[in-house]
Protein backbone atom coordinates (compact mmCIF):
# COMPACT_ATOMS: atom_id res chain seq x y z
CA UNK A 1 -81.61 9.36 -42.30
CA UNK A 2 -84.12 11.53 -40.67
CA UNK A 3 -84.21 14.75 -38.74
CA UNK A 4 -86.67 15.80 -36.12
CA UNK A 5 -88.10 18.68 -36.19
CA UNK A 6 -88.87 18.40 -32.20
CA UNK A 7 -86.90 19.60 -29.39
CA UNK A 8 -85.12 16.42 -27.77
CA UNK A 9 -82.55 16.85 -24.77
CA UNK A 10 -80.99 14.17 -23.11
CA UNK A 11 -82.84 13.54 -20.65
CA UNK A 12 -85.61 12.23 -22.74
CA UNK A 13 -83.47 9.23 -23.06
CA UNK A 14 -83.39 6.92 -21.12
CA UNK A 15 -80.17 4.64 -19.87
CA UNK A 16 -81.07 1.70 -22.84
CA UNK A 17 -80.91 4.42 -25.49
CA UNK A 18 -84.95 4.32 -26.29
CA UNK A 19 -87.02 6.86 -27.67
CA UNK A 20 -89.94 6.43 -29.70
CA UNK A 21 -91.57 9.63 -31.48
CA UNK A 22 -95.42 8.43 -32.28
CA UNK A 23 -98.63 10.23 -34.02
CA UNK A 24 -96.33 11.92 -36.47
CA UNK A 25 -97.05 12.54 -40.15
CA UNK A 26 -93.97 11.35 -41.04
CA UNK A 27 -92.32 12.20 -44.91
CA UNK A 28 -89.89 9.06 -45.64
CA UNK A 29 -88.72 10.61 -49.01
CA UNK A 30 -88.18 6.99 -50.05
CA UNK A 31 -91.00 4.73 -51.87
CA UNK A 32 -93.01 4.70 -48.94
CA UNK A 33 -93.92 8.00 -49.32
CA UNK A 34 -95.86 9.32 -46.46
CA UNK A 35 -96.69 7.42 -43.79
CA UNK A 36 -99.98 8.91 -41.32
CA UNK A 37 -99.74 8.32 -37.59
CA UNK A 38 -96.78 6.90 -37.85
CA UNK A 39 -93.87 5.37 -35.18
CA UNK A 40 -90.47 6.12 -34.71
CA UNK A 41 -87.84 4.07 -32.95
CA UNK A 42 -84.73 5.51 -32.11
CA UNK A 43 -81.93 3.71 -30.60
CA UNK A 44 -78.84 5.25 -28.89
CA UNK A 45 -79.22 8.09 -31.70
CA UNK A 46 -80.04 6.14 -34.84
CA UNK A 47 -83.23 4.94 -36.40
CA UNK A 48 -84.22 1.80 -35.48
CA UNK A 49 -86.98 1.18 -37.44
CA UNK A 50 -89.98 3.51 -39.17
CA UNK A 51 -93.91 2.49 -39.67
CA UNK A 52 -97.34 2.24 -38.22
CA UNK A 53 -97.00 -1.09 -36.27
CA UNK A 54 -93.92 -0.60 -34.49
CA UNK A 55 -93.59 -2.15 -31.62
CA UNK A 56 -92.49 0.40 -28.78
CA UNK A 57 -90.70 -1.00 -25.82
CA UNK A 58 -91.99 -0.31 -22.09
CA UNK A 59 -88.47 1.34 -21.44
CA UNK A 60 -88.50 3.79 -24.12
CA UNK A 61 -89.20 7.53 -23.67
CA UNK A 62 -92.10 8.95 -26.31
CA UNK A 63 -92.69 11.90 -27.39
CA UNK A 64 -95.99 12.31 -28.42
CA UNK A 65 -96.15 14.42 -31.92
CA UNK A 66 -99.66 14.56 -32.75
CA UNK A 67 -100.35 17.18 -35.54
CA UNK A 68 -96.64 17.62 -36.00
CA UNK A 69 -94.67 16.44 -39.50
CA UNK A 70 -91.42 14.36 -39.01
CA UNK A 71 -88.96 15.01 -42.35
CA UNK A 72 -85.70 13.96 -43.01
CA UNK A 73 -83.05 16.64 -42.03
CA UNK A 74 -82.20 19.19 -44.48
CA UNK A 75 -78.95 19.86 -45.70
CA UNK A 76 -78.21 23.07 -46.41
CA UNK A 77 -75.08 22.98 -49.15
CA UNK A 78 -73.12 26.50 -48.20
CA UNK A 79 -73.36 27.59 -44.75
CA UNK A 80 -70.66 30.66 -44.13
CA UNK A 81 -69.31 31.28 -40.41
CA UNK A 82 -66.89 33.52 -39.21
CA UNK A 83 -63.32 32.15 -38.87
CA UNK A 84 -60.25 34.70 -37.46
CA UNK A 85 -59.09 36.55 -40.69
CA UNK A 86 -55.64 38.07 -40.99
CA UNK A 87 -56.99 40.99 -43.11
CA UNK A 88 -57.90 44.49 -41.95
CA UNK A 89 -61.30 45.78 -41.33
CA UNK A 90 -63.98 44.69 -38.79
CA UNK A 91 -65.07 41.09 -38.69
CA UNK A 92 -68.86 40.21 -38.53
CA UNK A 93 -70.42 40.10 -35.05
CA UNK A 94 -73.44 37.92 -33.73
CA UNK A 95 -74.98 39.29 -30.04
CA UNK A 96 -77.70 37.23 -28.57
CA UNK A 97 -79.89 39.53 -26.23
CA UNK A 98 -82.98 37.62 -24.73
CA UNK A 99 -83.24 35.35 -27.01
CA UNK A 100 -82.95 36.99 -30.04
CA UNK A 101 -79.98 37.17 -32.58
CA UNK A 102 -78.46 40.01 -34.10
CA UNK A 103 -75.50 40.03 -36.66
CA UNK A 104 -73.73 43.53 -36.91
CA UNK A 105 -71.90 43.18 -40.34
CA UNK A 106 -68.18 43.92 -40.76
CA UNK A 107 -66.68 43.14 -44.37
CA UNK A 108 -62.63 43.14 -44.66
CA UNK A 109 -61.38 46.23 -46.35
CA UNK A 110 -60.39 44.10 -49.10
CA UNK A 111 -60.72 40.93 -50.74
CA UNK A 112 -58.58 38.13 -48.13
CA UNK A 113 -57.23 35.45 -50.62
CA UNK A 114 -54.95 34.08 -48.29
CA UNK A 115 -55.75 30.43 -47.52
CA UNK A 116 -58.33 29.26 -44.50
CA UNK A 117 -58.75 26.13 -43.71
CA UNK A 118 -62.18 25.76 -41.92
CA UNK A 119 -61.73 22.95 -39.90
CA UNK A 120 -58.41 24.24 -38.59
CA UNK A 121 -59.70 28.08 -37.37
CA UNK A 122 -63.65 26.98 -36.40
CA UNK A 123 -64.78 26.82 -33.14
CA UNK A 124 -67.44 25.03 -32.83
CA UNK A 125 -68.46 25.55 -29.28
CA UNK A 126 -68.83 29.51 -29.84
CA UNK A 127 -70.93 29.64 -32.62
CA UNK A 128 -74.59 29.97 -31.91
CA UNK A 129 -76.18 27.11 -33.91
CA UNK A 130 -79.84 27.74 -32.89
CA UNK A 131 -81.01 28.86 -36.54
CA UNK A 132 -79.61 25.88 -38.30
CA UNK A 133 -81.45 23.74 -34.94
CA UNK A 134 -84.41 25.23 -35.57
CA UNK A 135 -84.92 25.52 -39.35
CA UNK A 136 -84.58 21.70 -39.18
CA UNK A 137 -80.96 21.50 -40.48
CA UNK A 138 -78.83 18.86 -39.71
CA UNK A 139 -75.89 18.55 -41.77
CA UNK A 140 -74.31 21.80 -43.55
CA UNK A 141 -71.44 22.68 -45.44
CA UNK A 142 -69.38 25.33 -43.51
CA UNK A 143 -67.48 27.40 -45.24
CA UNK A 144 -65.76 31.02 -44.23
CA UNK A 145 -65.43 34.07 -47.05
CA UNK A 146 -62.08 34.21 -49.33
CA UNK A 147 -60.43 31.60 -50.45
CA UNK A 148 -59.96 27.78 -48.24
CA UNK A 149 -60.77 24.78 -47.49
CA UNK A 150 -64.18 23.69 -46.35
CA UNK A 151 -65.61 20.86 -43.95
CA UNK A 152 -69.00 19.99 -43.41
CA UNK A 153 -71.22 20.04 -39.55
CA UNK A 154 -73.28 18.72 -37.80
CA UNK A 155 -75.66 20.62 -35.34
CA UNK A 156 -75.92 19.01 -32.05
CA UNK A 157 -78.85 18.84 -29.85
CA UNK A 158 -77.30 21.50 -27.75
CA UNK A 159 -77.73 24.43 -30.30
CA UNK A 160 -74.45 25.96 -28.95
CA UNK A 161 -72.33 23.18 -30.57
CA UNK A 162 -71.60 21.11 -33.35
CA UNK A 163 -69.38 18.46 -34.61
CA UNK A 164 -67.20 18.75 -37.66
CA UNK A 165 -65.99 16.59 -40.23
CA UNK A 166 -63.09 17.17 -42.44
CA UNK A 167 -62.19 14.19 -44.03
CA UNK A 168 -63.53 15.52 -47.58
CA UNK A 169 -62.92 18.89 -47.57
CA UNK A 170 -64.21 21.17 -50.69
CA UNK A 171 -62.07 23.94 -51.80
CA UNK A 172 -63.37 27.03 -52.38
CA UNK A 173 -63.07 30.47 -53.16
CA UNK A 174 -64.81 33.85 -53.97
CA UNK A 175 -64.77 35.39 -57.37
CA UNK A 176 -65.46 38.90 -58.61
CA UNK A 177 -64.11 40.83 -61.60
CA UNK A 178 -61.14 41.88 -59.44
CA UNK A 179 -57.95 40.84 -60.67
CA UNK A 180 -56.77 39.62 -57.11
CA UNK A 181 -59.24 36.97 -56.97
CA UNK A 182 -58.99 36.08 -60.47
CA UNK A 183 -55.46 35.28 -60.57
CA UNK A 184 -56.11 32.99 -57.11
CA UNK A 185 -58.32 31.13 -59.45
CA UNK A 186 -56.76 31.03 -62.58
CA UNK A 187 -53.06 30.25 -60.21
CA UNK A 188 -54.92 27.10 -58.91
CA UNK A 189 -56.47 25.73 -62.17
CA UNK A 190 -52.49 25.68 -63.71
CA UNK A 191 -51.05 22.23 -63.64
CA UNK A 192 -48.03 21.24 -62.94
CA UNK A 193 -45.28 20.95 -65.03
CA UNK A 194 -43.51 17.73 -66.27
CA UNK A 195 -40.77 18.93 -64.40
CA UNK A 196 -42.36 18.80 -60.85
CA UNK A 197 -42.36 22.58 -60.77
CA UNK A 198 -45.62 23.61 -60.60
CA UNK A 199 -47.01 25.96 -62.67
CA UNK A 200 -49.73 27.72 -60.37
CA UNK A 201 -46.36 29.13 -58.52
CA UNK A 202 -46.78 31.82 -61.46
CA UNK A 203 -47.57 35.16 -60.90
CA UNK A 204 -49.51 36.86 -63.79
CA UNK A 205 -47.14 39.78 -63.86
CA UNK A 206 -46.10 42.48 -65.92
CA UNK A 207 -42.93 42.85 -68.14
CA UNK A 208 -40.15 43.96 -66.27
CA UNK A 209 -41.67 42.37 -62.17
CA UNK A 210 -40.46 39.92 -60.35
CA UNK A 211 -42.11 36.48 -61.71
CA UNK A 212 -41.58 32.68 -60.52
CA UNK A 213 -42.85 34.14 -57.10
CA UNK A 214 -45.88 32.09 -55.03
CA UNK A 215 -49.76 34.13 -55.03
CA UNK A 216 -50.54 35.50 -52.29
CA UNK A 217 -52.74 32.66 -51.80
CA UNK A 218 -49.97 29.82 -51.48
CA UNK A 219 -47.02 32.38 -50.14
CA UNK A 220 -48.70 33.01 -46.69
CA UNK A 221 -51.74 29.79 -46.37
CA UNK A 222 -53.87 30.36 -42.34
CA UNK A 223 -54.37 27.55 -40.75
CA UNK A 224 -55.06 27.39 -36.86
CA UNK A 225 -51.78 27.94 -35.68
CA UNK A 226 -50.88 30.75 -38.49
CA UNK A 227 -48.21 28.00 -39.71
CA UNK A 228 -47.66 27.83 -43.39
CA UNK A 229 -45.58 24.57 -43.10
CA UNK A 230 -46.70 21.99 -45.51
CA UNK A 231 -49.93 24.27 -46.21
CA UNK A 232 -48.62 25.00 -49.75
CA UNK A 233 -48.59 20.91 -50.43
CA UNK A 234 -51.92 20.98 -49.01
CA UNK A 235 -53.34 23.48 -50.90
CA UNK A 236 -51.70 21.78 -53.70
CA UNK A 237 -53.20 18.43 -53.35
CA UNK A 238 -57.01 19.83 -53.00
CA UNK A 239 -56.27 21.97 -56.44
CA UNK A 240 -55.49 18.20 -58.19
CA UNK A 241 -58.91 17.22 -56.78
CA UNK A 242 -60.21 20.44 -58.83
CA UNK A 243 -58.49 19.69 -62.15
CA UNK A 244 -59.35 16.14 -62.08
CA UNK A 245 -62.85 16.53 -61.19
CA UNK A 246 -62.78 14.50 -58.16
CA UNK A 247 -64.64 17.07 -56.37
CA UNK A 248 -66.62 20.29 -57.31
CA UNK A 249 -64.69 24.01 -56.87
CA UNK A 250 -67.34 25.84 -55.08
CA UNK A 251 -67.44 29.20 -56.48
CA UNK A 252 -68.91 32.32 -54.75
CA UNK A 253 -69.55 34.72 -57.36
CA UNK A 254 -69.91 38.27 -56.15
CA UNK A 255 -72.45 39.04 -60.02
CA UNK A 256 -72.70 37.85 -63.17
CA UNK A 257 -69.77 39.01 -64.63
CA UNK A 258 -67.39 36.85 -62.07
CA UNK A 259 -69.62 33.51 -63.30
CA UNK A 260 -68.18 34.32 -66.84
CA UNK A 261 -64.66 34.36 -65.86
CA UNK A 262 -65.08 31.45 -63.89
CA UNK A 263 -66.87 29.65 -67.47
CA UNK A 264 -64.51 31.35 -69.62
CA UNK A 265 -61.44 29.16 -67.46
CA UNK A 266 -63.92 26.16 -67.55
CA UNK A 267 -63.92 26.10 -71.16
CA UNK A 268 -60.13 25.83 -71.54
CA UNK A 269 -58.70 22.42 -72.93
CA UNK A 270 -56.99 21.63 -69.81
CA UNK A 271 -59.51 22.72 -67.30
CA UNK A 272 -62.30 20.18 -69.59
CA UNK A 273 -62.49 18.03 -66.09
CA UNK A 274 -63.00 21.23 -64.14
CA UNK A 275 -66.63 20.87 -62.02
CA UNK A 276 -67.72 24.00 -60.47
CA UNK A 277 -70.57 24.76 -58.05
CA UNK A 278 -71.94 28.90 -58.27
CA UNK A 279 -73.29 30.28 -55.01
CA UNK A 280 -74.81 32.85 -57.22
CA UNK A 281 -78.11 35.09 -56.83
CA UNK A 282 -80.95 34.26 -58.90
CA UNK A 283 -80.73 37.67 -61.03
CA UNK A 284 -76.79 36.79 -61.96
CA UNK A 285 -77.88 33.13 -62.44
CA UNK A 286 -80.77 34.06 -65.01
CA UNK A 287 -77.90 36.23 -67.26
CA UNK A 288 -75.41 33.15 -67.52
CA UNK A 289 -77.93 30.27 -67.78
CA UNK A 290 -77.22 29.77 -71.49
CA UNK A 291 -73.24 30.10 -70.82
CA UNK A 292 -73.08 27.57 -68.24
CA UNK A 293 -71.90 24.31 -69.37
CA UNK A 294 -74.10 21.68 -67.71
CA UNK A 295 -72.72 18.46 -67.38
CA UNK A 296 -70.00 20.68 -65.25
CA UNK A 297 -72.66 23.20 -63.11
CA UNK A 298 -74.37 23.16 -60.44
CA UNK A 299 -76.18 26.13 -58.97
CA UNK A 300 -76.57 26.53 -55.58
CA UNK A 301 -79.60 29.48 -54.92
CA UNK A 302 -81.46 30.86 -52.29
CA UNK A 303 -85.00 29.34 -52.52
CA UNK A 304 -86.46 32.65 -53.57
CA UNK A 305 -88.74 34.31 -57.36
CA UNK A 306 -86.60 36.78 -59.11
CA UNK A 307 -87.43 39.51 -61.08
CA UNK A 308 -86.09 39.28 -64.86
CA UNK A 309 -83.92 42.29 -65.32
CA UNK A 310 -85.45 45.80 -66.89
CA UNK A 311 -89.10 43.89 -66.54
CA UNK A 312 -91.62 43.31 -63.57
CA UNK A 313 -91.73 39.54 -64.28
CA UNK A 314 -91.16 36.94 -62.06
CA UNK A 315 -89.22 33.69 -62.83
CA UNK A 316 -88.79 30.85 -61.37
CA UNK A 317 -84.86 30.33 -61.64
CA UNK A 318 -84.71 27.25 -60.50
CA UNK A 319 -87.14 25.35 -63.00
CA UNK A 320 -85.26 27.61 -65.55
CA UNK A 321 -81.95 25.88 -64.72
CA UNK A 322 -83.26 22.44 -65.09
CA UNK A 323 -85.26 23.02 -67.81
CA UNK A 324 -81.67 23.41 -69.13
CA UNK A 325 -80.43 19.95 -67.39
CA UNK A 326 -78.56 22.05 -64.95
CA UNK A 327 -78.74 20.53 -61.17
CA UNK A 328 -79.89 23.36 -58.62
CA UNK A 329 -79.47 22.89 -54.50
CA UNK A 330 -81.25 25.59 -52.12
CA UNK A 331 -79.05 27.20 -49.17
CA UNK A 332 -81.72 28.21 -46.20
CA UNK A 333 -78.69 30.40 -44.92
CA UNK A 334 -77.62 32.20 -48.15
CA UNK A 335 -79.53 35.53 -47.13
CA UNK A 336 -79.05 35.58 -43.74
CA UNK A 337 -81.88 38.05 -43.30
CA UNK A 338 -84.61 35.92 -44.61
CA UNK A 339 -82.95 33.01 -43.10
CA UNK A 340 -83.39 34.13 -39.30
CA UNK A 341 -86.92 35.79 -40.32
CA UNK A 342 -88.66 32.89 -41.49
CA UNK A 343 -87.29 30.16 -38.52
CA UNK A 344 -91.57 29.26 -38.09
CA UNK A 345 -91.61 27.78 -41.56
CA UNK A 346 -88.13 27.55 -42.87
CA UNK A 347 -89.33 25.54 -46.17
CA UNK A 348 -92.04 27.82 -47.09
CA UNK A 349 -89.83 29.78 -49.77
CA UNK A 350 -89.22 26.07 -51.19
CA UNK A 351 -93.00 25.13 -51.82
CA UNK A 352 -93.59 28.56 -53.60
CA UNK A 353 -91.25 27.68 -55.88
């Protein structure tokens, strides 16, 4: 699958569905390596074939791309949008004023661990998608802040829009060292009894409170609507995906201490299947390395050097991680500052490292 880094509207297509991009430098990321003045073929949206003696047919539009470098499309692995949130405090804002974007932050007052599902609350018609267009990314996974269900998108030519797809969701959630978020997690990781009661209905309380009772996080689940029918089975049934390790939990964690309470749950006997990816910063990530278990980690980091804490030295985190057989993915978007500054040569950050 490839992604073009070119600008391609409709009307460069013609009615057959041809269009040929040619003179490319074009990186295959497969054994063929790079291919020099090189052909594309594309055919009502797909690649058709990939080479030097392509034939091009007399109906197809071409884009000539001379000097340019064709790559597949990247993938960025946590991409966070805005969703409507139930809790108090100001939501964050993006303006567009000739041309240029501007995001005028707005945190909740406090941490929201009531359930979003992502696919459910986006909109994917109001959400301006020309970074992701234009740093070349073509698939991300969208997720909102708190506690959910993800989906993944795709950017569509029109950098206004995008099309969603929710048929395997993630689950995930974000973790500091307060208590509120902690007991989301640790409610979730819980199986269920033999009985068919299930455990995660617990409330870590005090002697002498109400127990038995639902989390917040499964007592009052958003969805679209604001329904919470069936959302607690739901939530439920992405939870078993967790504990069996069908799919990863991705974790936000706010610093280094919340990655330790996340490991310190992975460790437990009954949480052995548990797979967890951190959205962590490098600094946090460097202080946990040797805690993480690695067969069960991934790291997801912004591609970025770091400076080892108390010292002026810089590390590499990544190569760190994998020197330690610990997988490591790059989100583009994780700083949203550097993100929109460096939309001329998104992967720059990448080849430093």
């Amino acid at each position: 699958v490839f992604g073009l880094g070119l600008s391609v509207v409709a009307s460069d297509v013609r009615a057959d569905g041809l269009l040929a991009v040619t003179g490319a430098t074009i990186e295959t990321a497969s054994d063929d390596g790079t291919i020099e003045d090189g052909i594309i073929l594309i055919r009502d949206g797909k690649i058709a074939e990939v080479g030097t003696d392509v034939e091009v047919p007399g109906s197809a539009a071409v884009i000539r791309a001379d000097g340019k470098t064709v790559m597949p499309g990247i993938i960025d692995p946590y991409y966070v949008v805005s969703v409507p949130s139930s809790s108090s405090g100001q939501p964050q804002r993006v303006i567009v004023f000739q041309g240029r974007i501007f995001i005028i932050g707005g945190t909740p007052a406090a941490t929201d661990t009531s359930f979003v599902k992502v696919a459910d609350a986006f909109q994917p018609a109001r959400w301006e998608w020309r970074p992701a267009v234009r740093s070349g990314i073509t698939t991300a996974h969208l997720v909102t802040r708190g506690f959910g269900q993800s989906c993944f998108g795709k950017p569509r030519v029109d950098p206004r829009s995008a099309t969603l797809d929710s048929t395997t969701p993630r689950t995930f959630i974000a973790v500091s060292n307060e208590p509120k978020s902690l007991k989301v997690l640790r409610a979730g990781l819980k199986k269920k009894s033999e009985s068919g009661s299930s455990d995660s209905q617990e409330k870590e309380t005090p002697s002498g409170s109400t127990a038995g009772k639902p989390p917040e996080s499964t007592s009052q689940p958003r969805t679209a609507s604001g329904s919470s029918t069936s959302a607690s089975t739901e939530i439920s049934a992405i939870w078993d995906d967790v504990r069996s390790g069908k799919l990863p939990l991705v974790v936000n964690a706010n610093n280094a201490a919340a990655v330790l309470y996340v490991v310190q749950e992975m460790k437990k006997k009954e949480n052995k299947d548990v797979k967890v990816a951190f959205v962590v910063s490098g600094a946090d990530a460097l202080l946990t390395l040797d805690q993480l278990p690695a067969e069960r980690t991934t790291l997801i980091l912004a591609p970025r050097l770091e400076t080892e804490p108390s010292t002026r030295r810089l590390v590499n985190v990544a190569k760190e991680a994998v020197e330690l057989e610990i997988p490591v993915a790059f989100s583009l978007s994780s700083n949203q500052t550097n993100f929109r500054n460096s939309q001329d040569c998104p992967l720059f950050a990448v080849s430093q490292l």
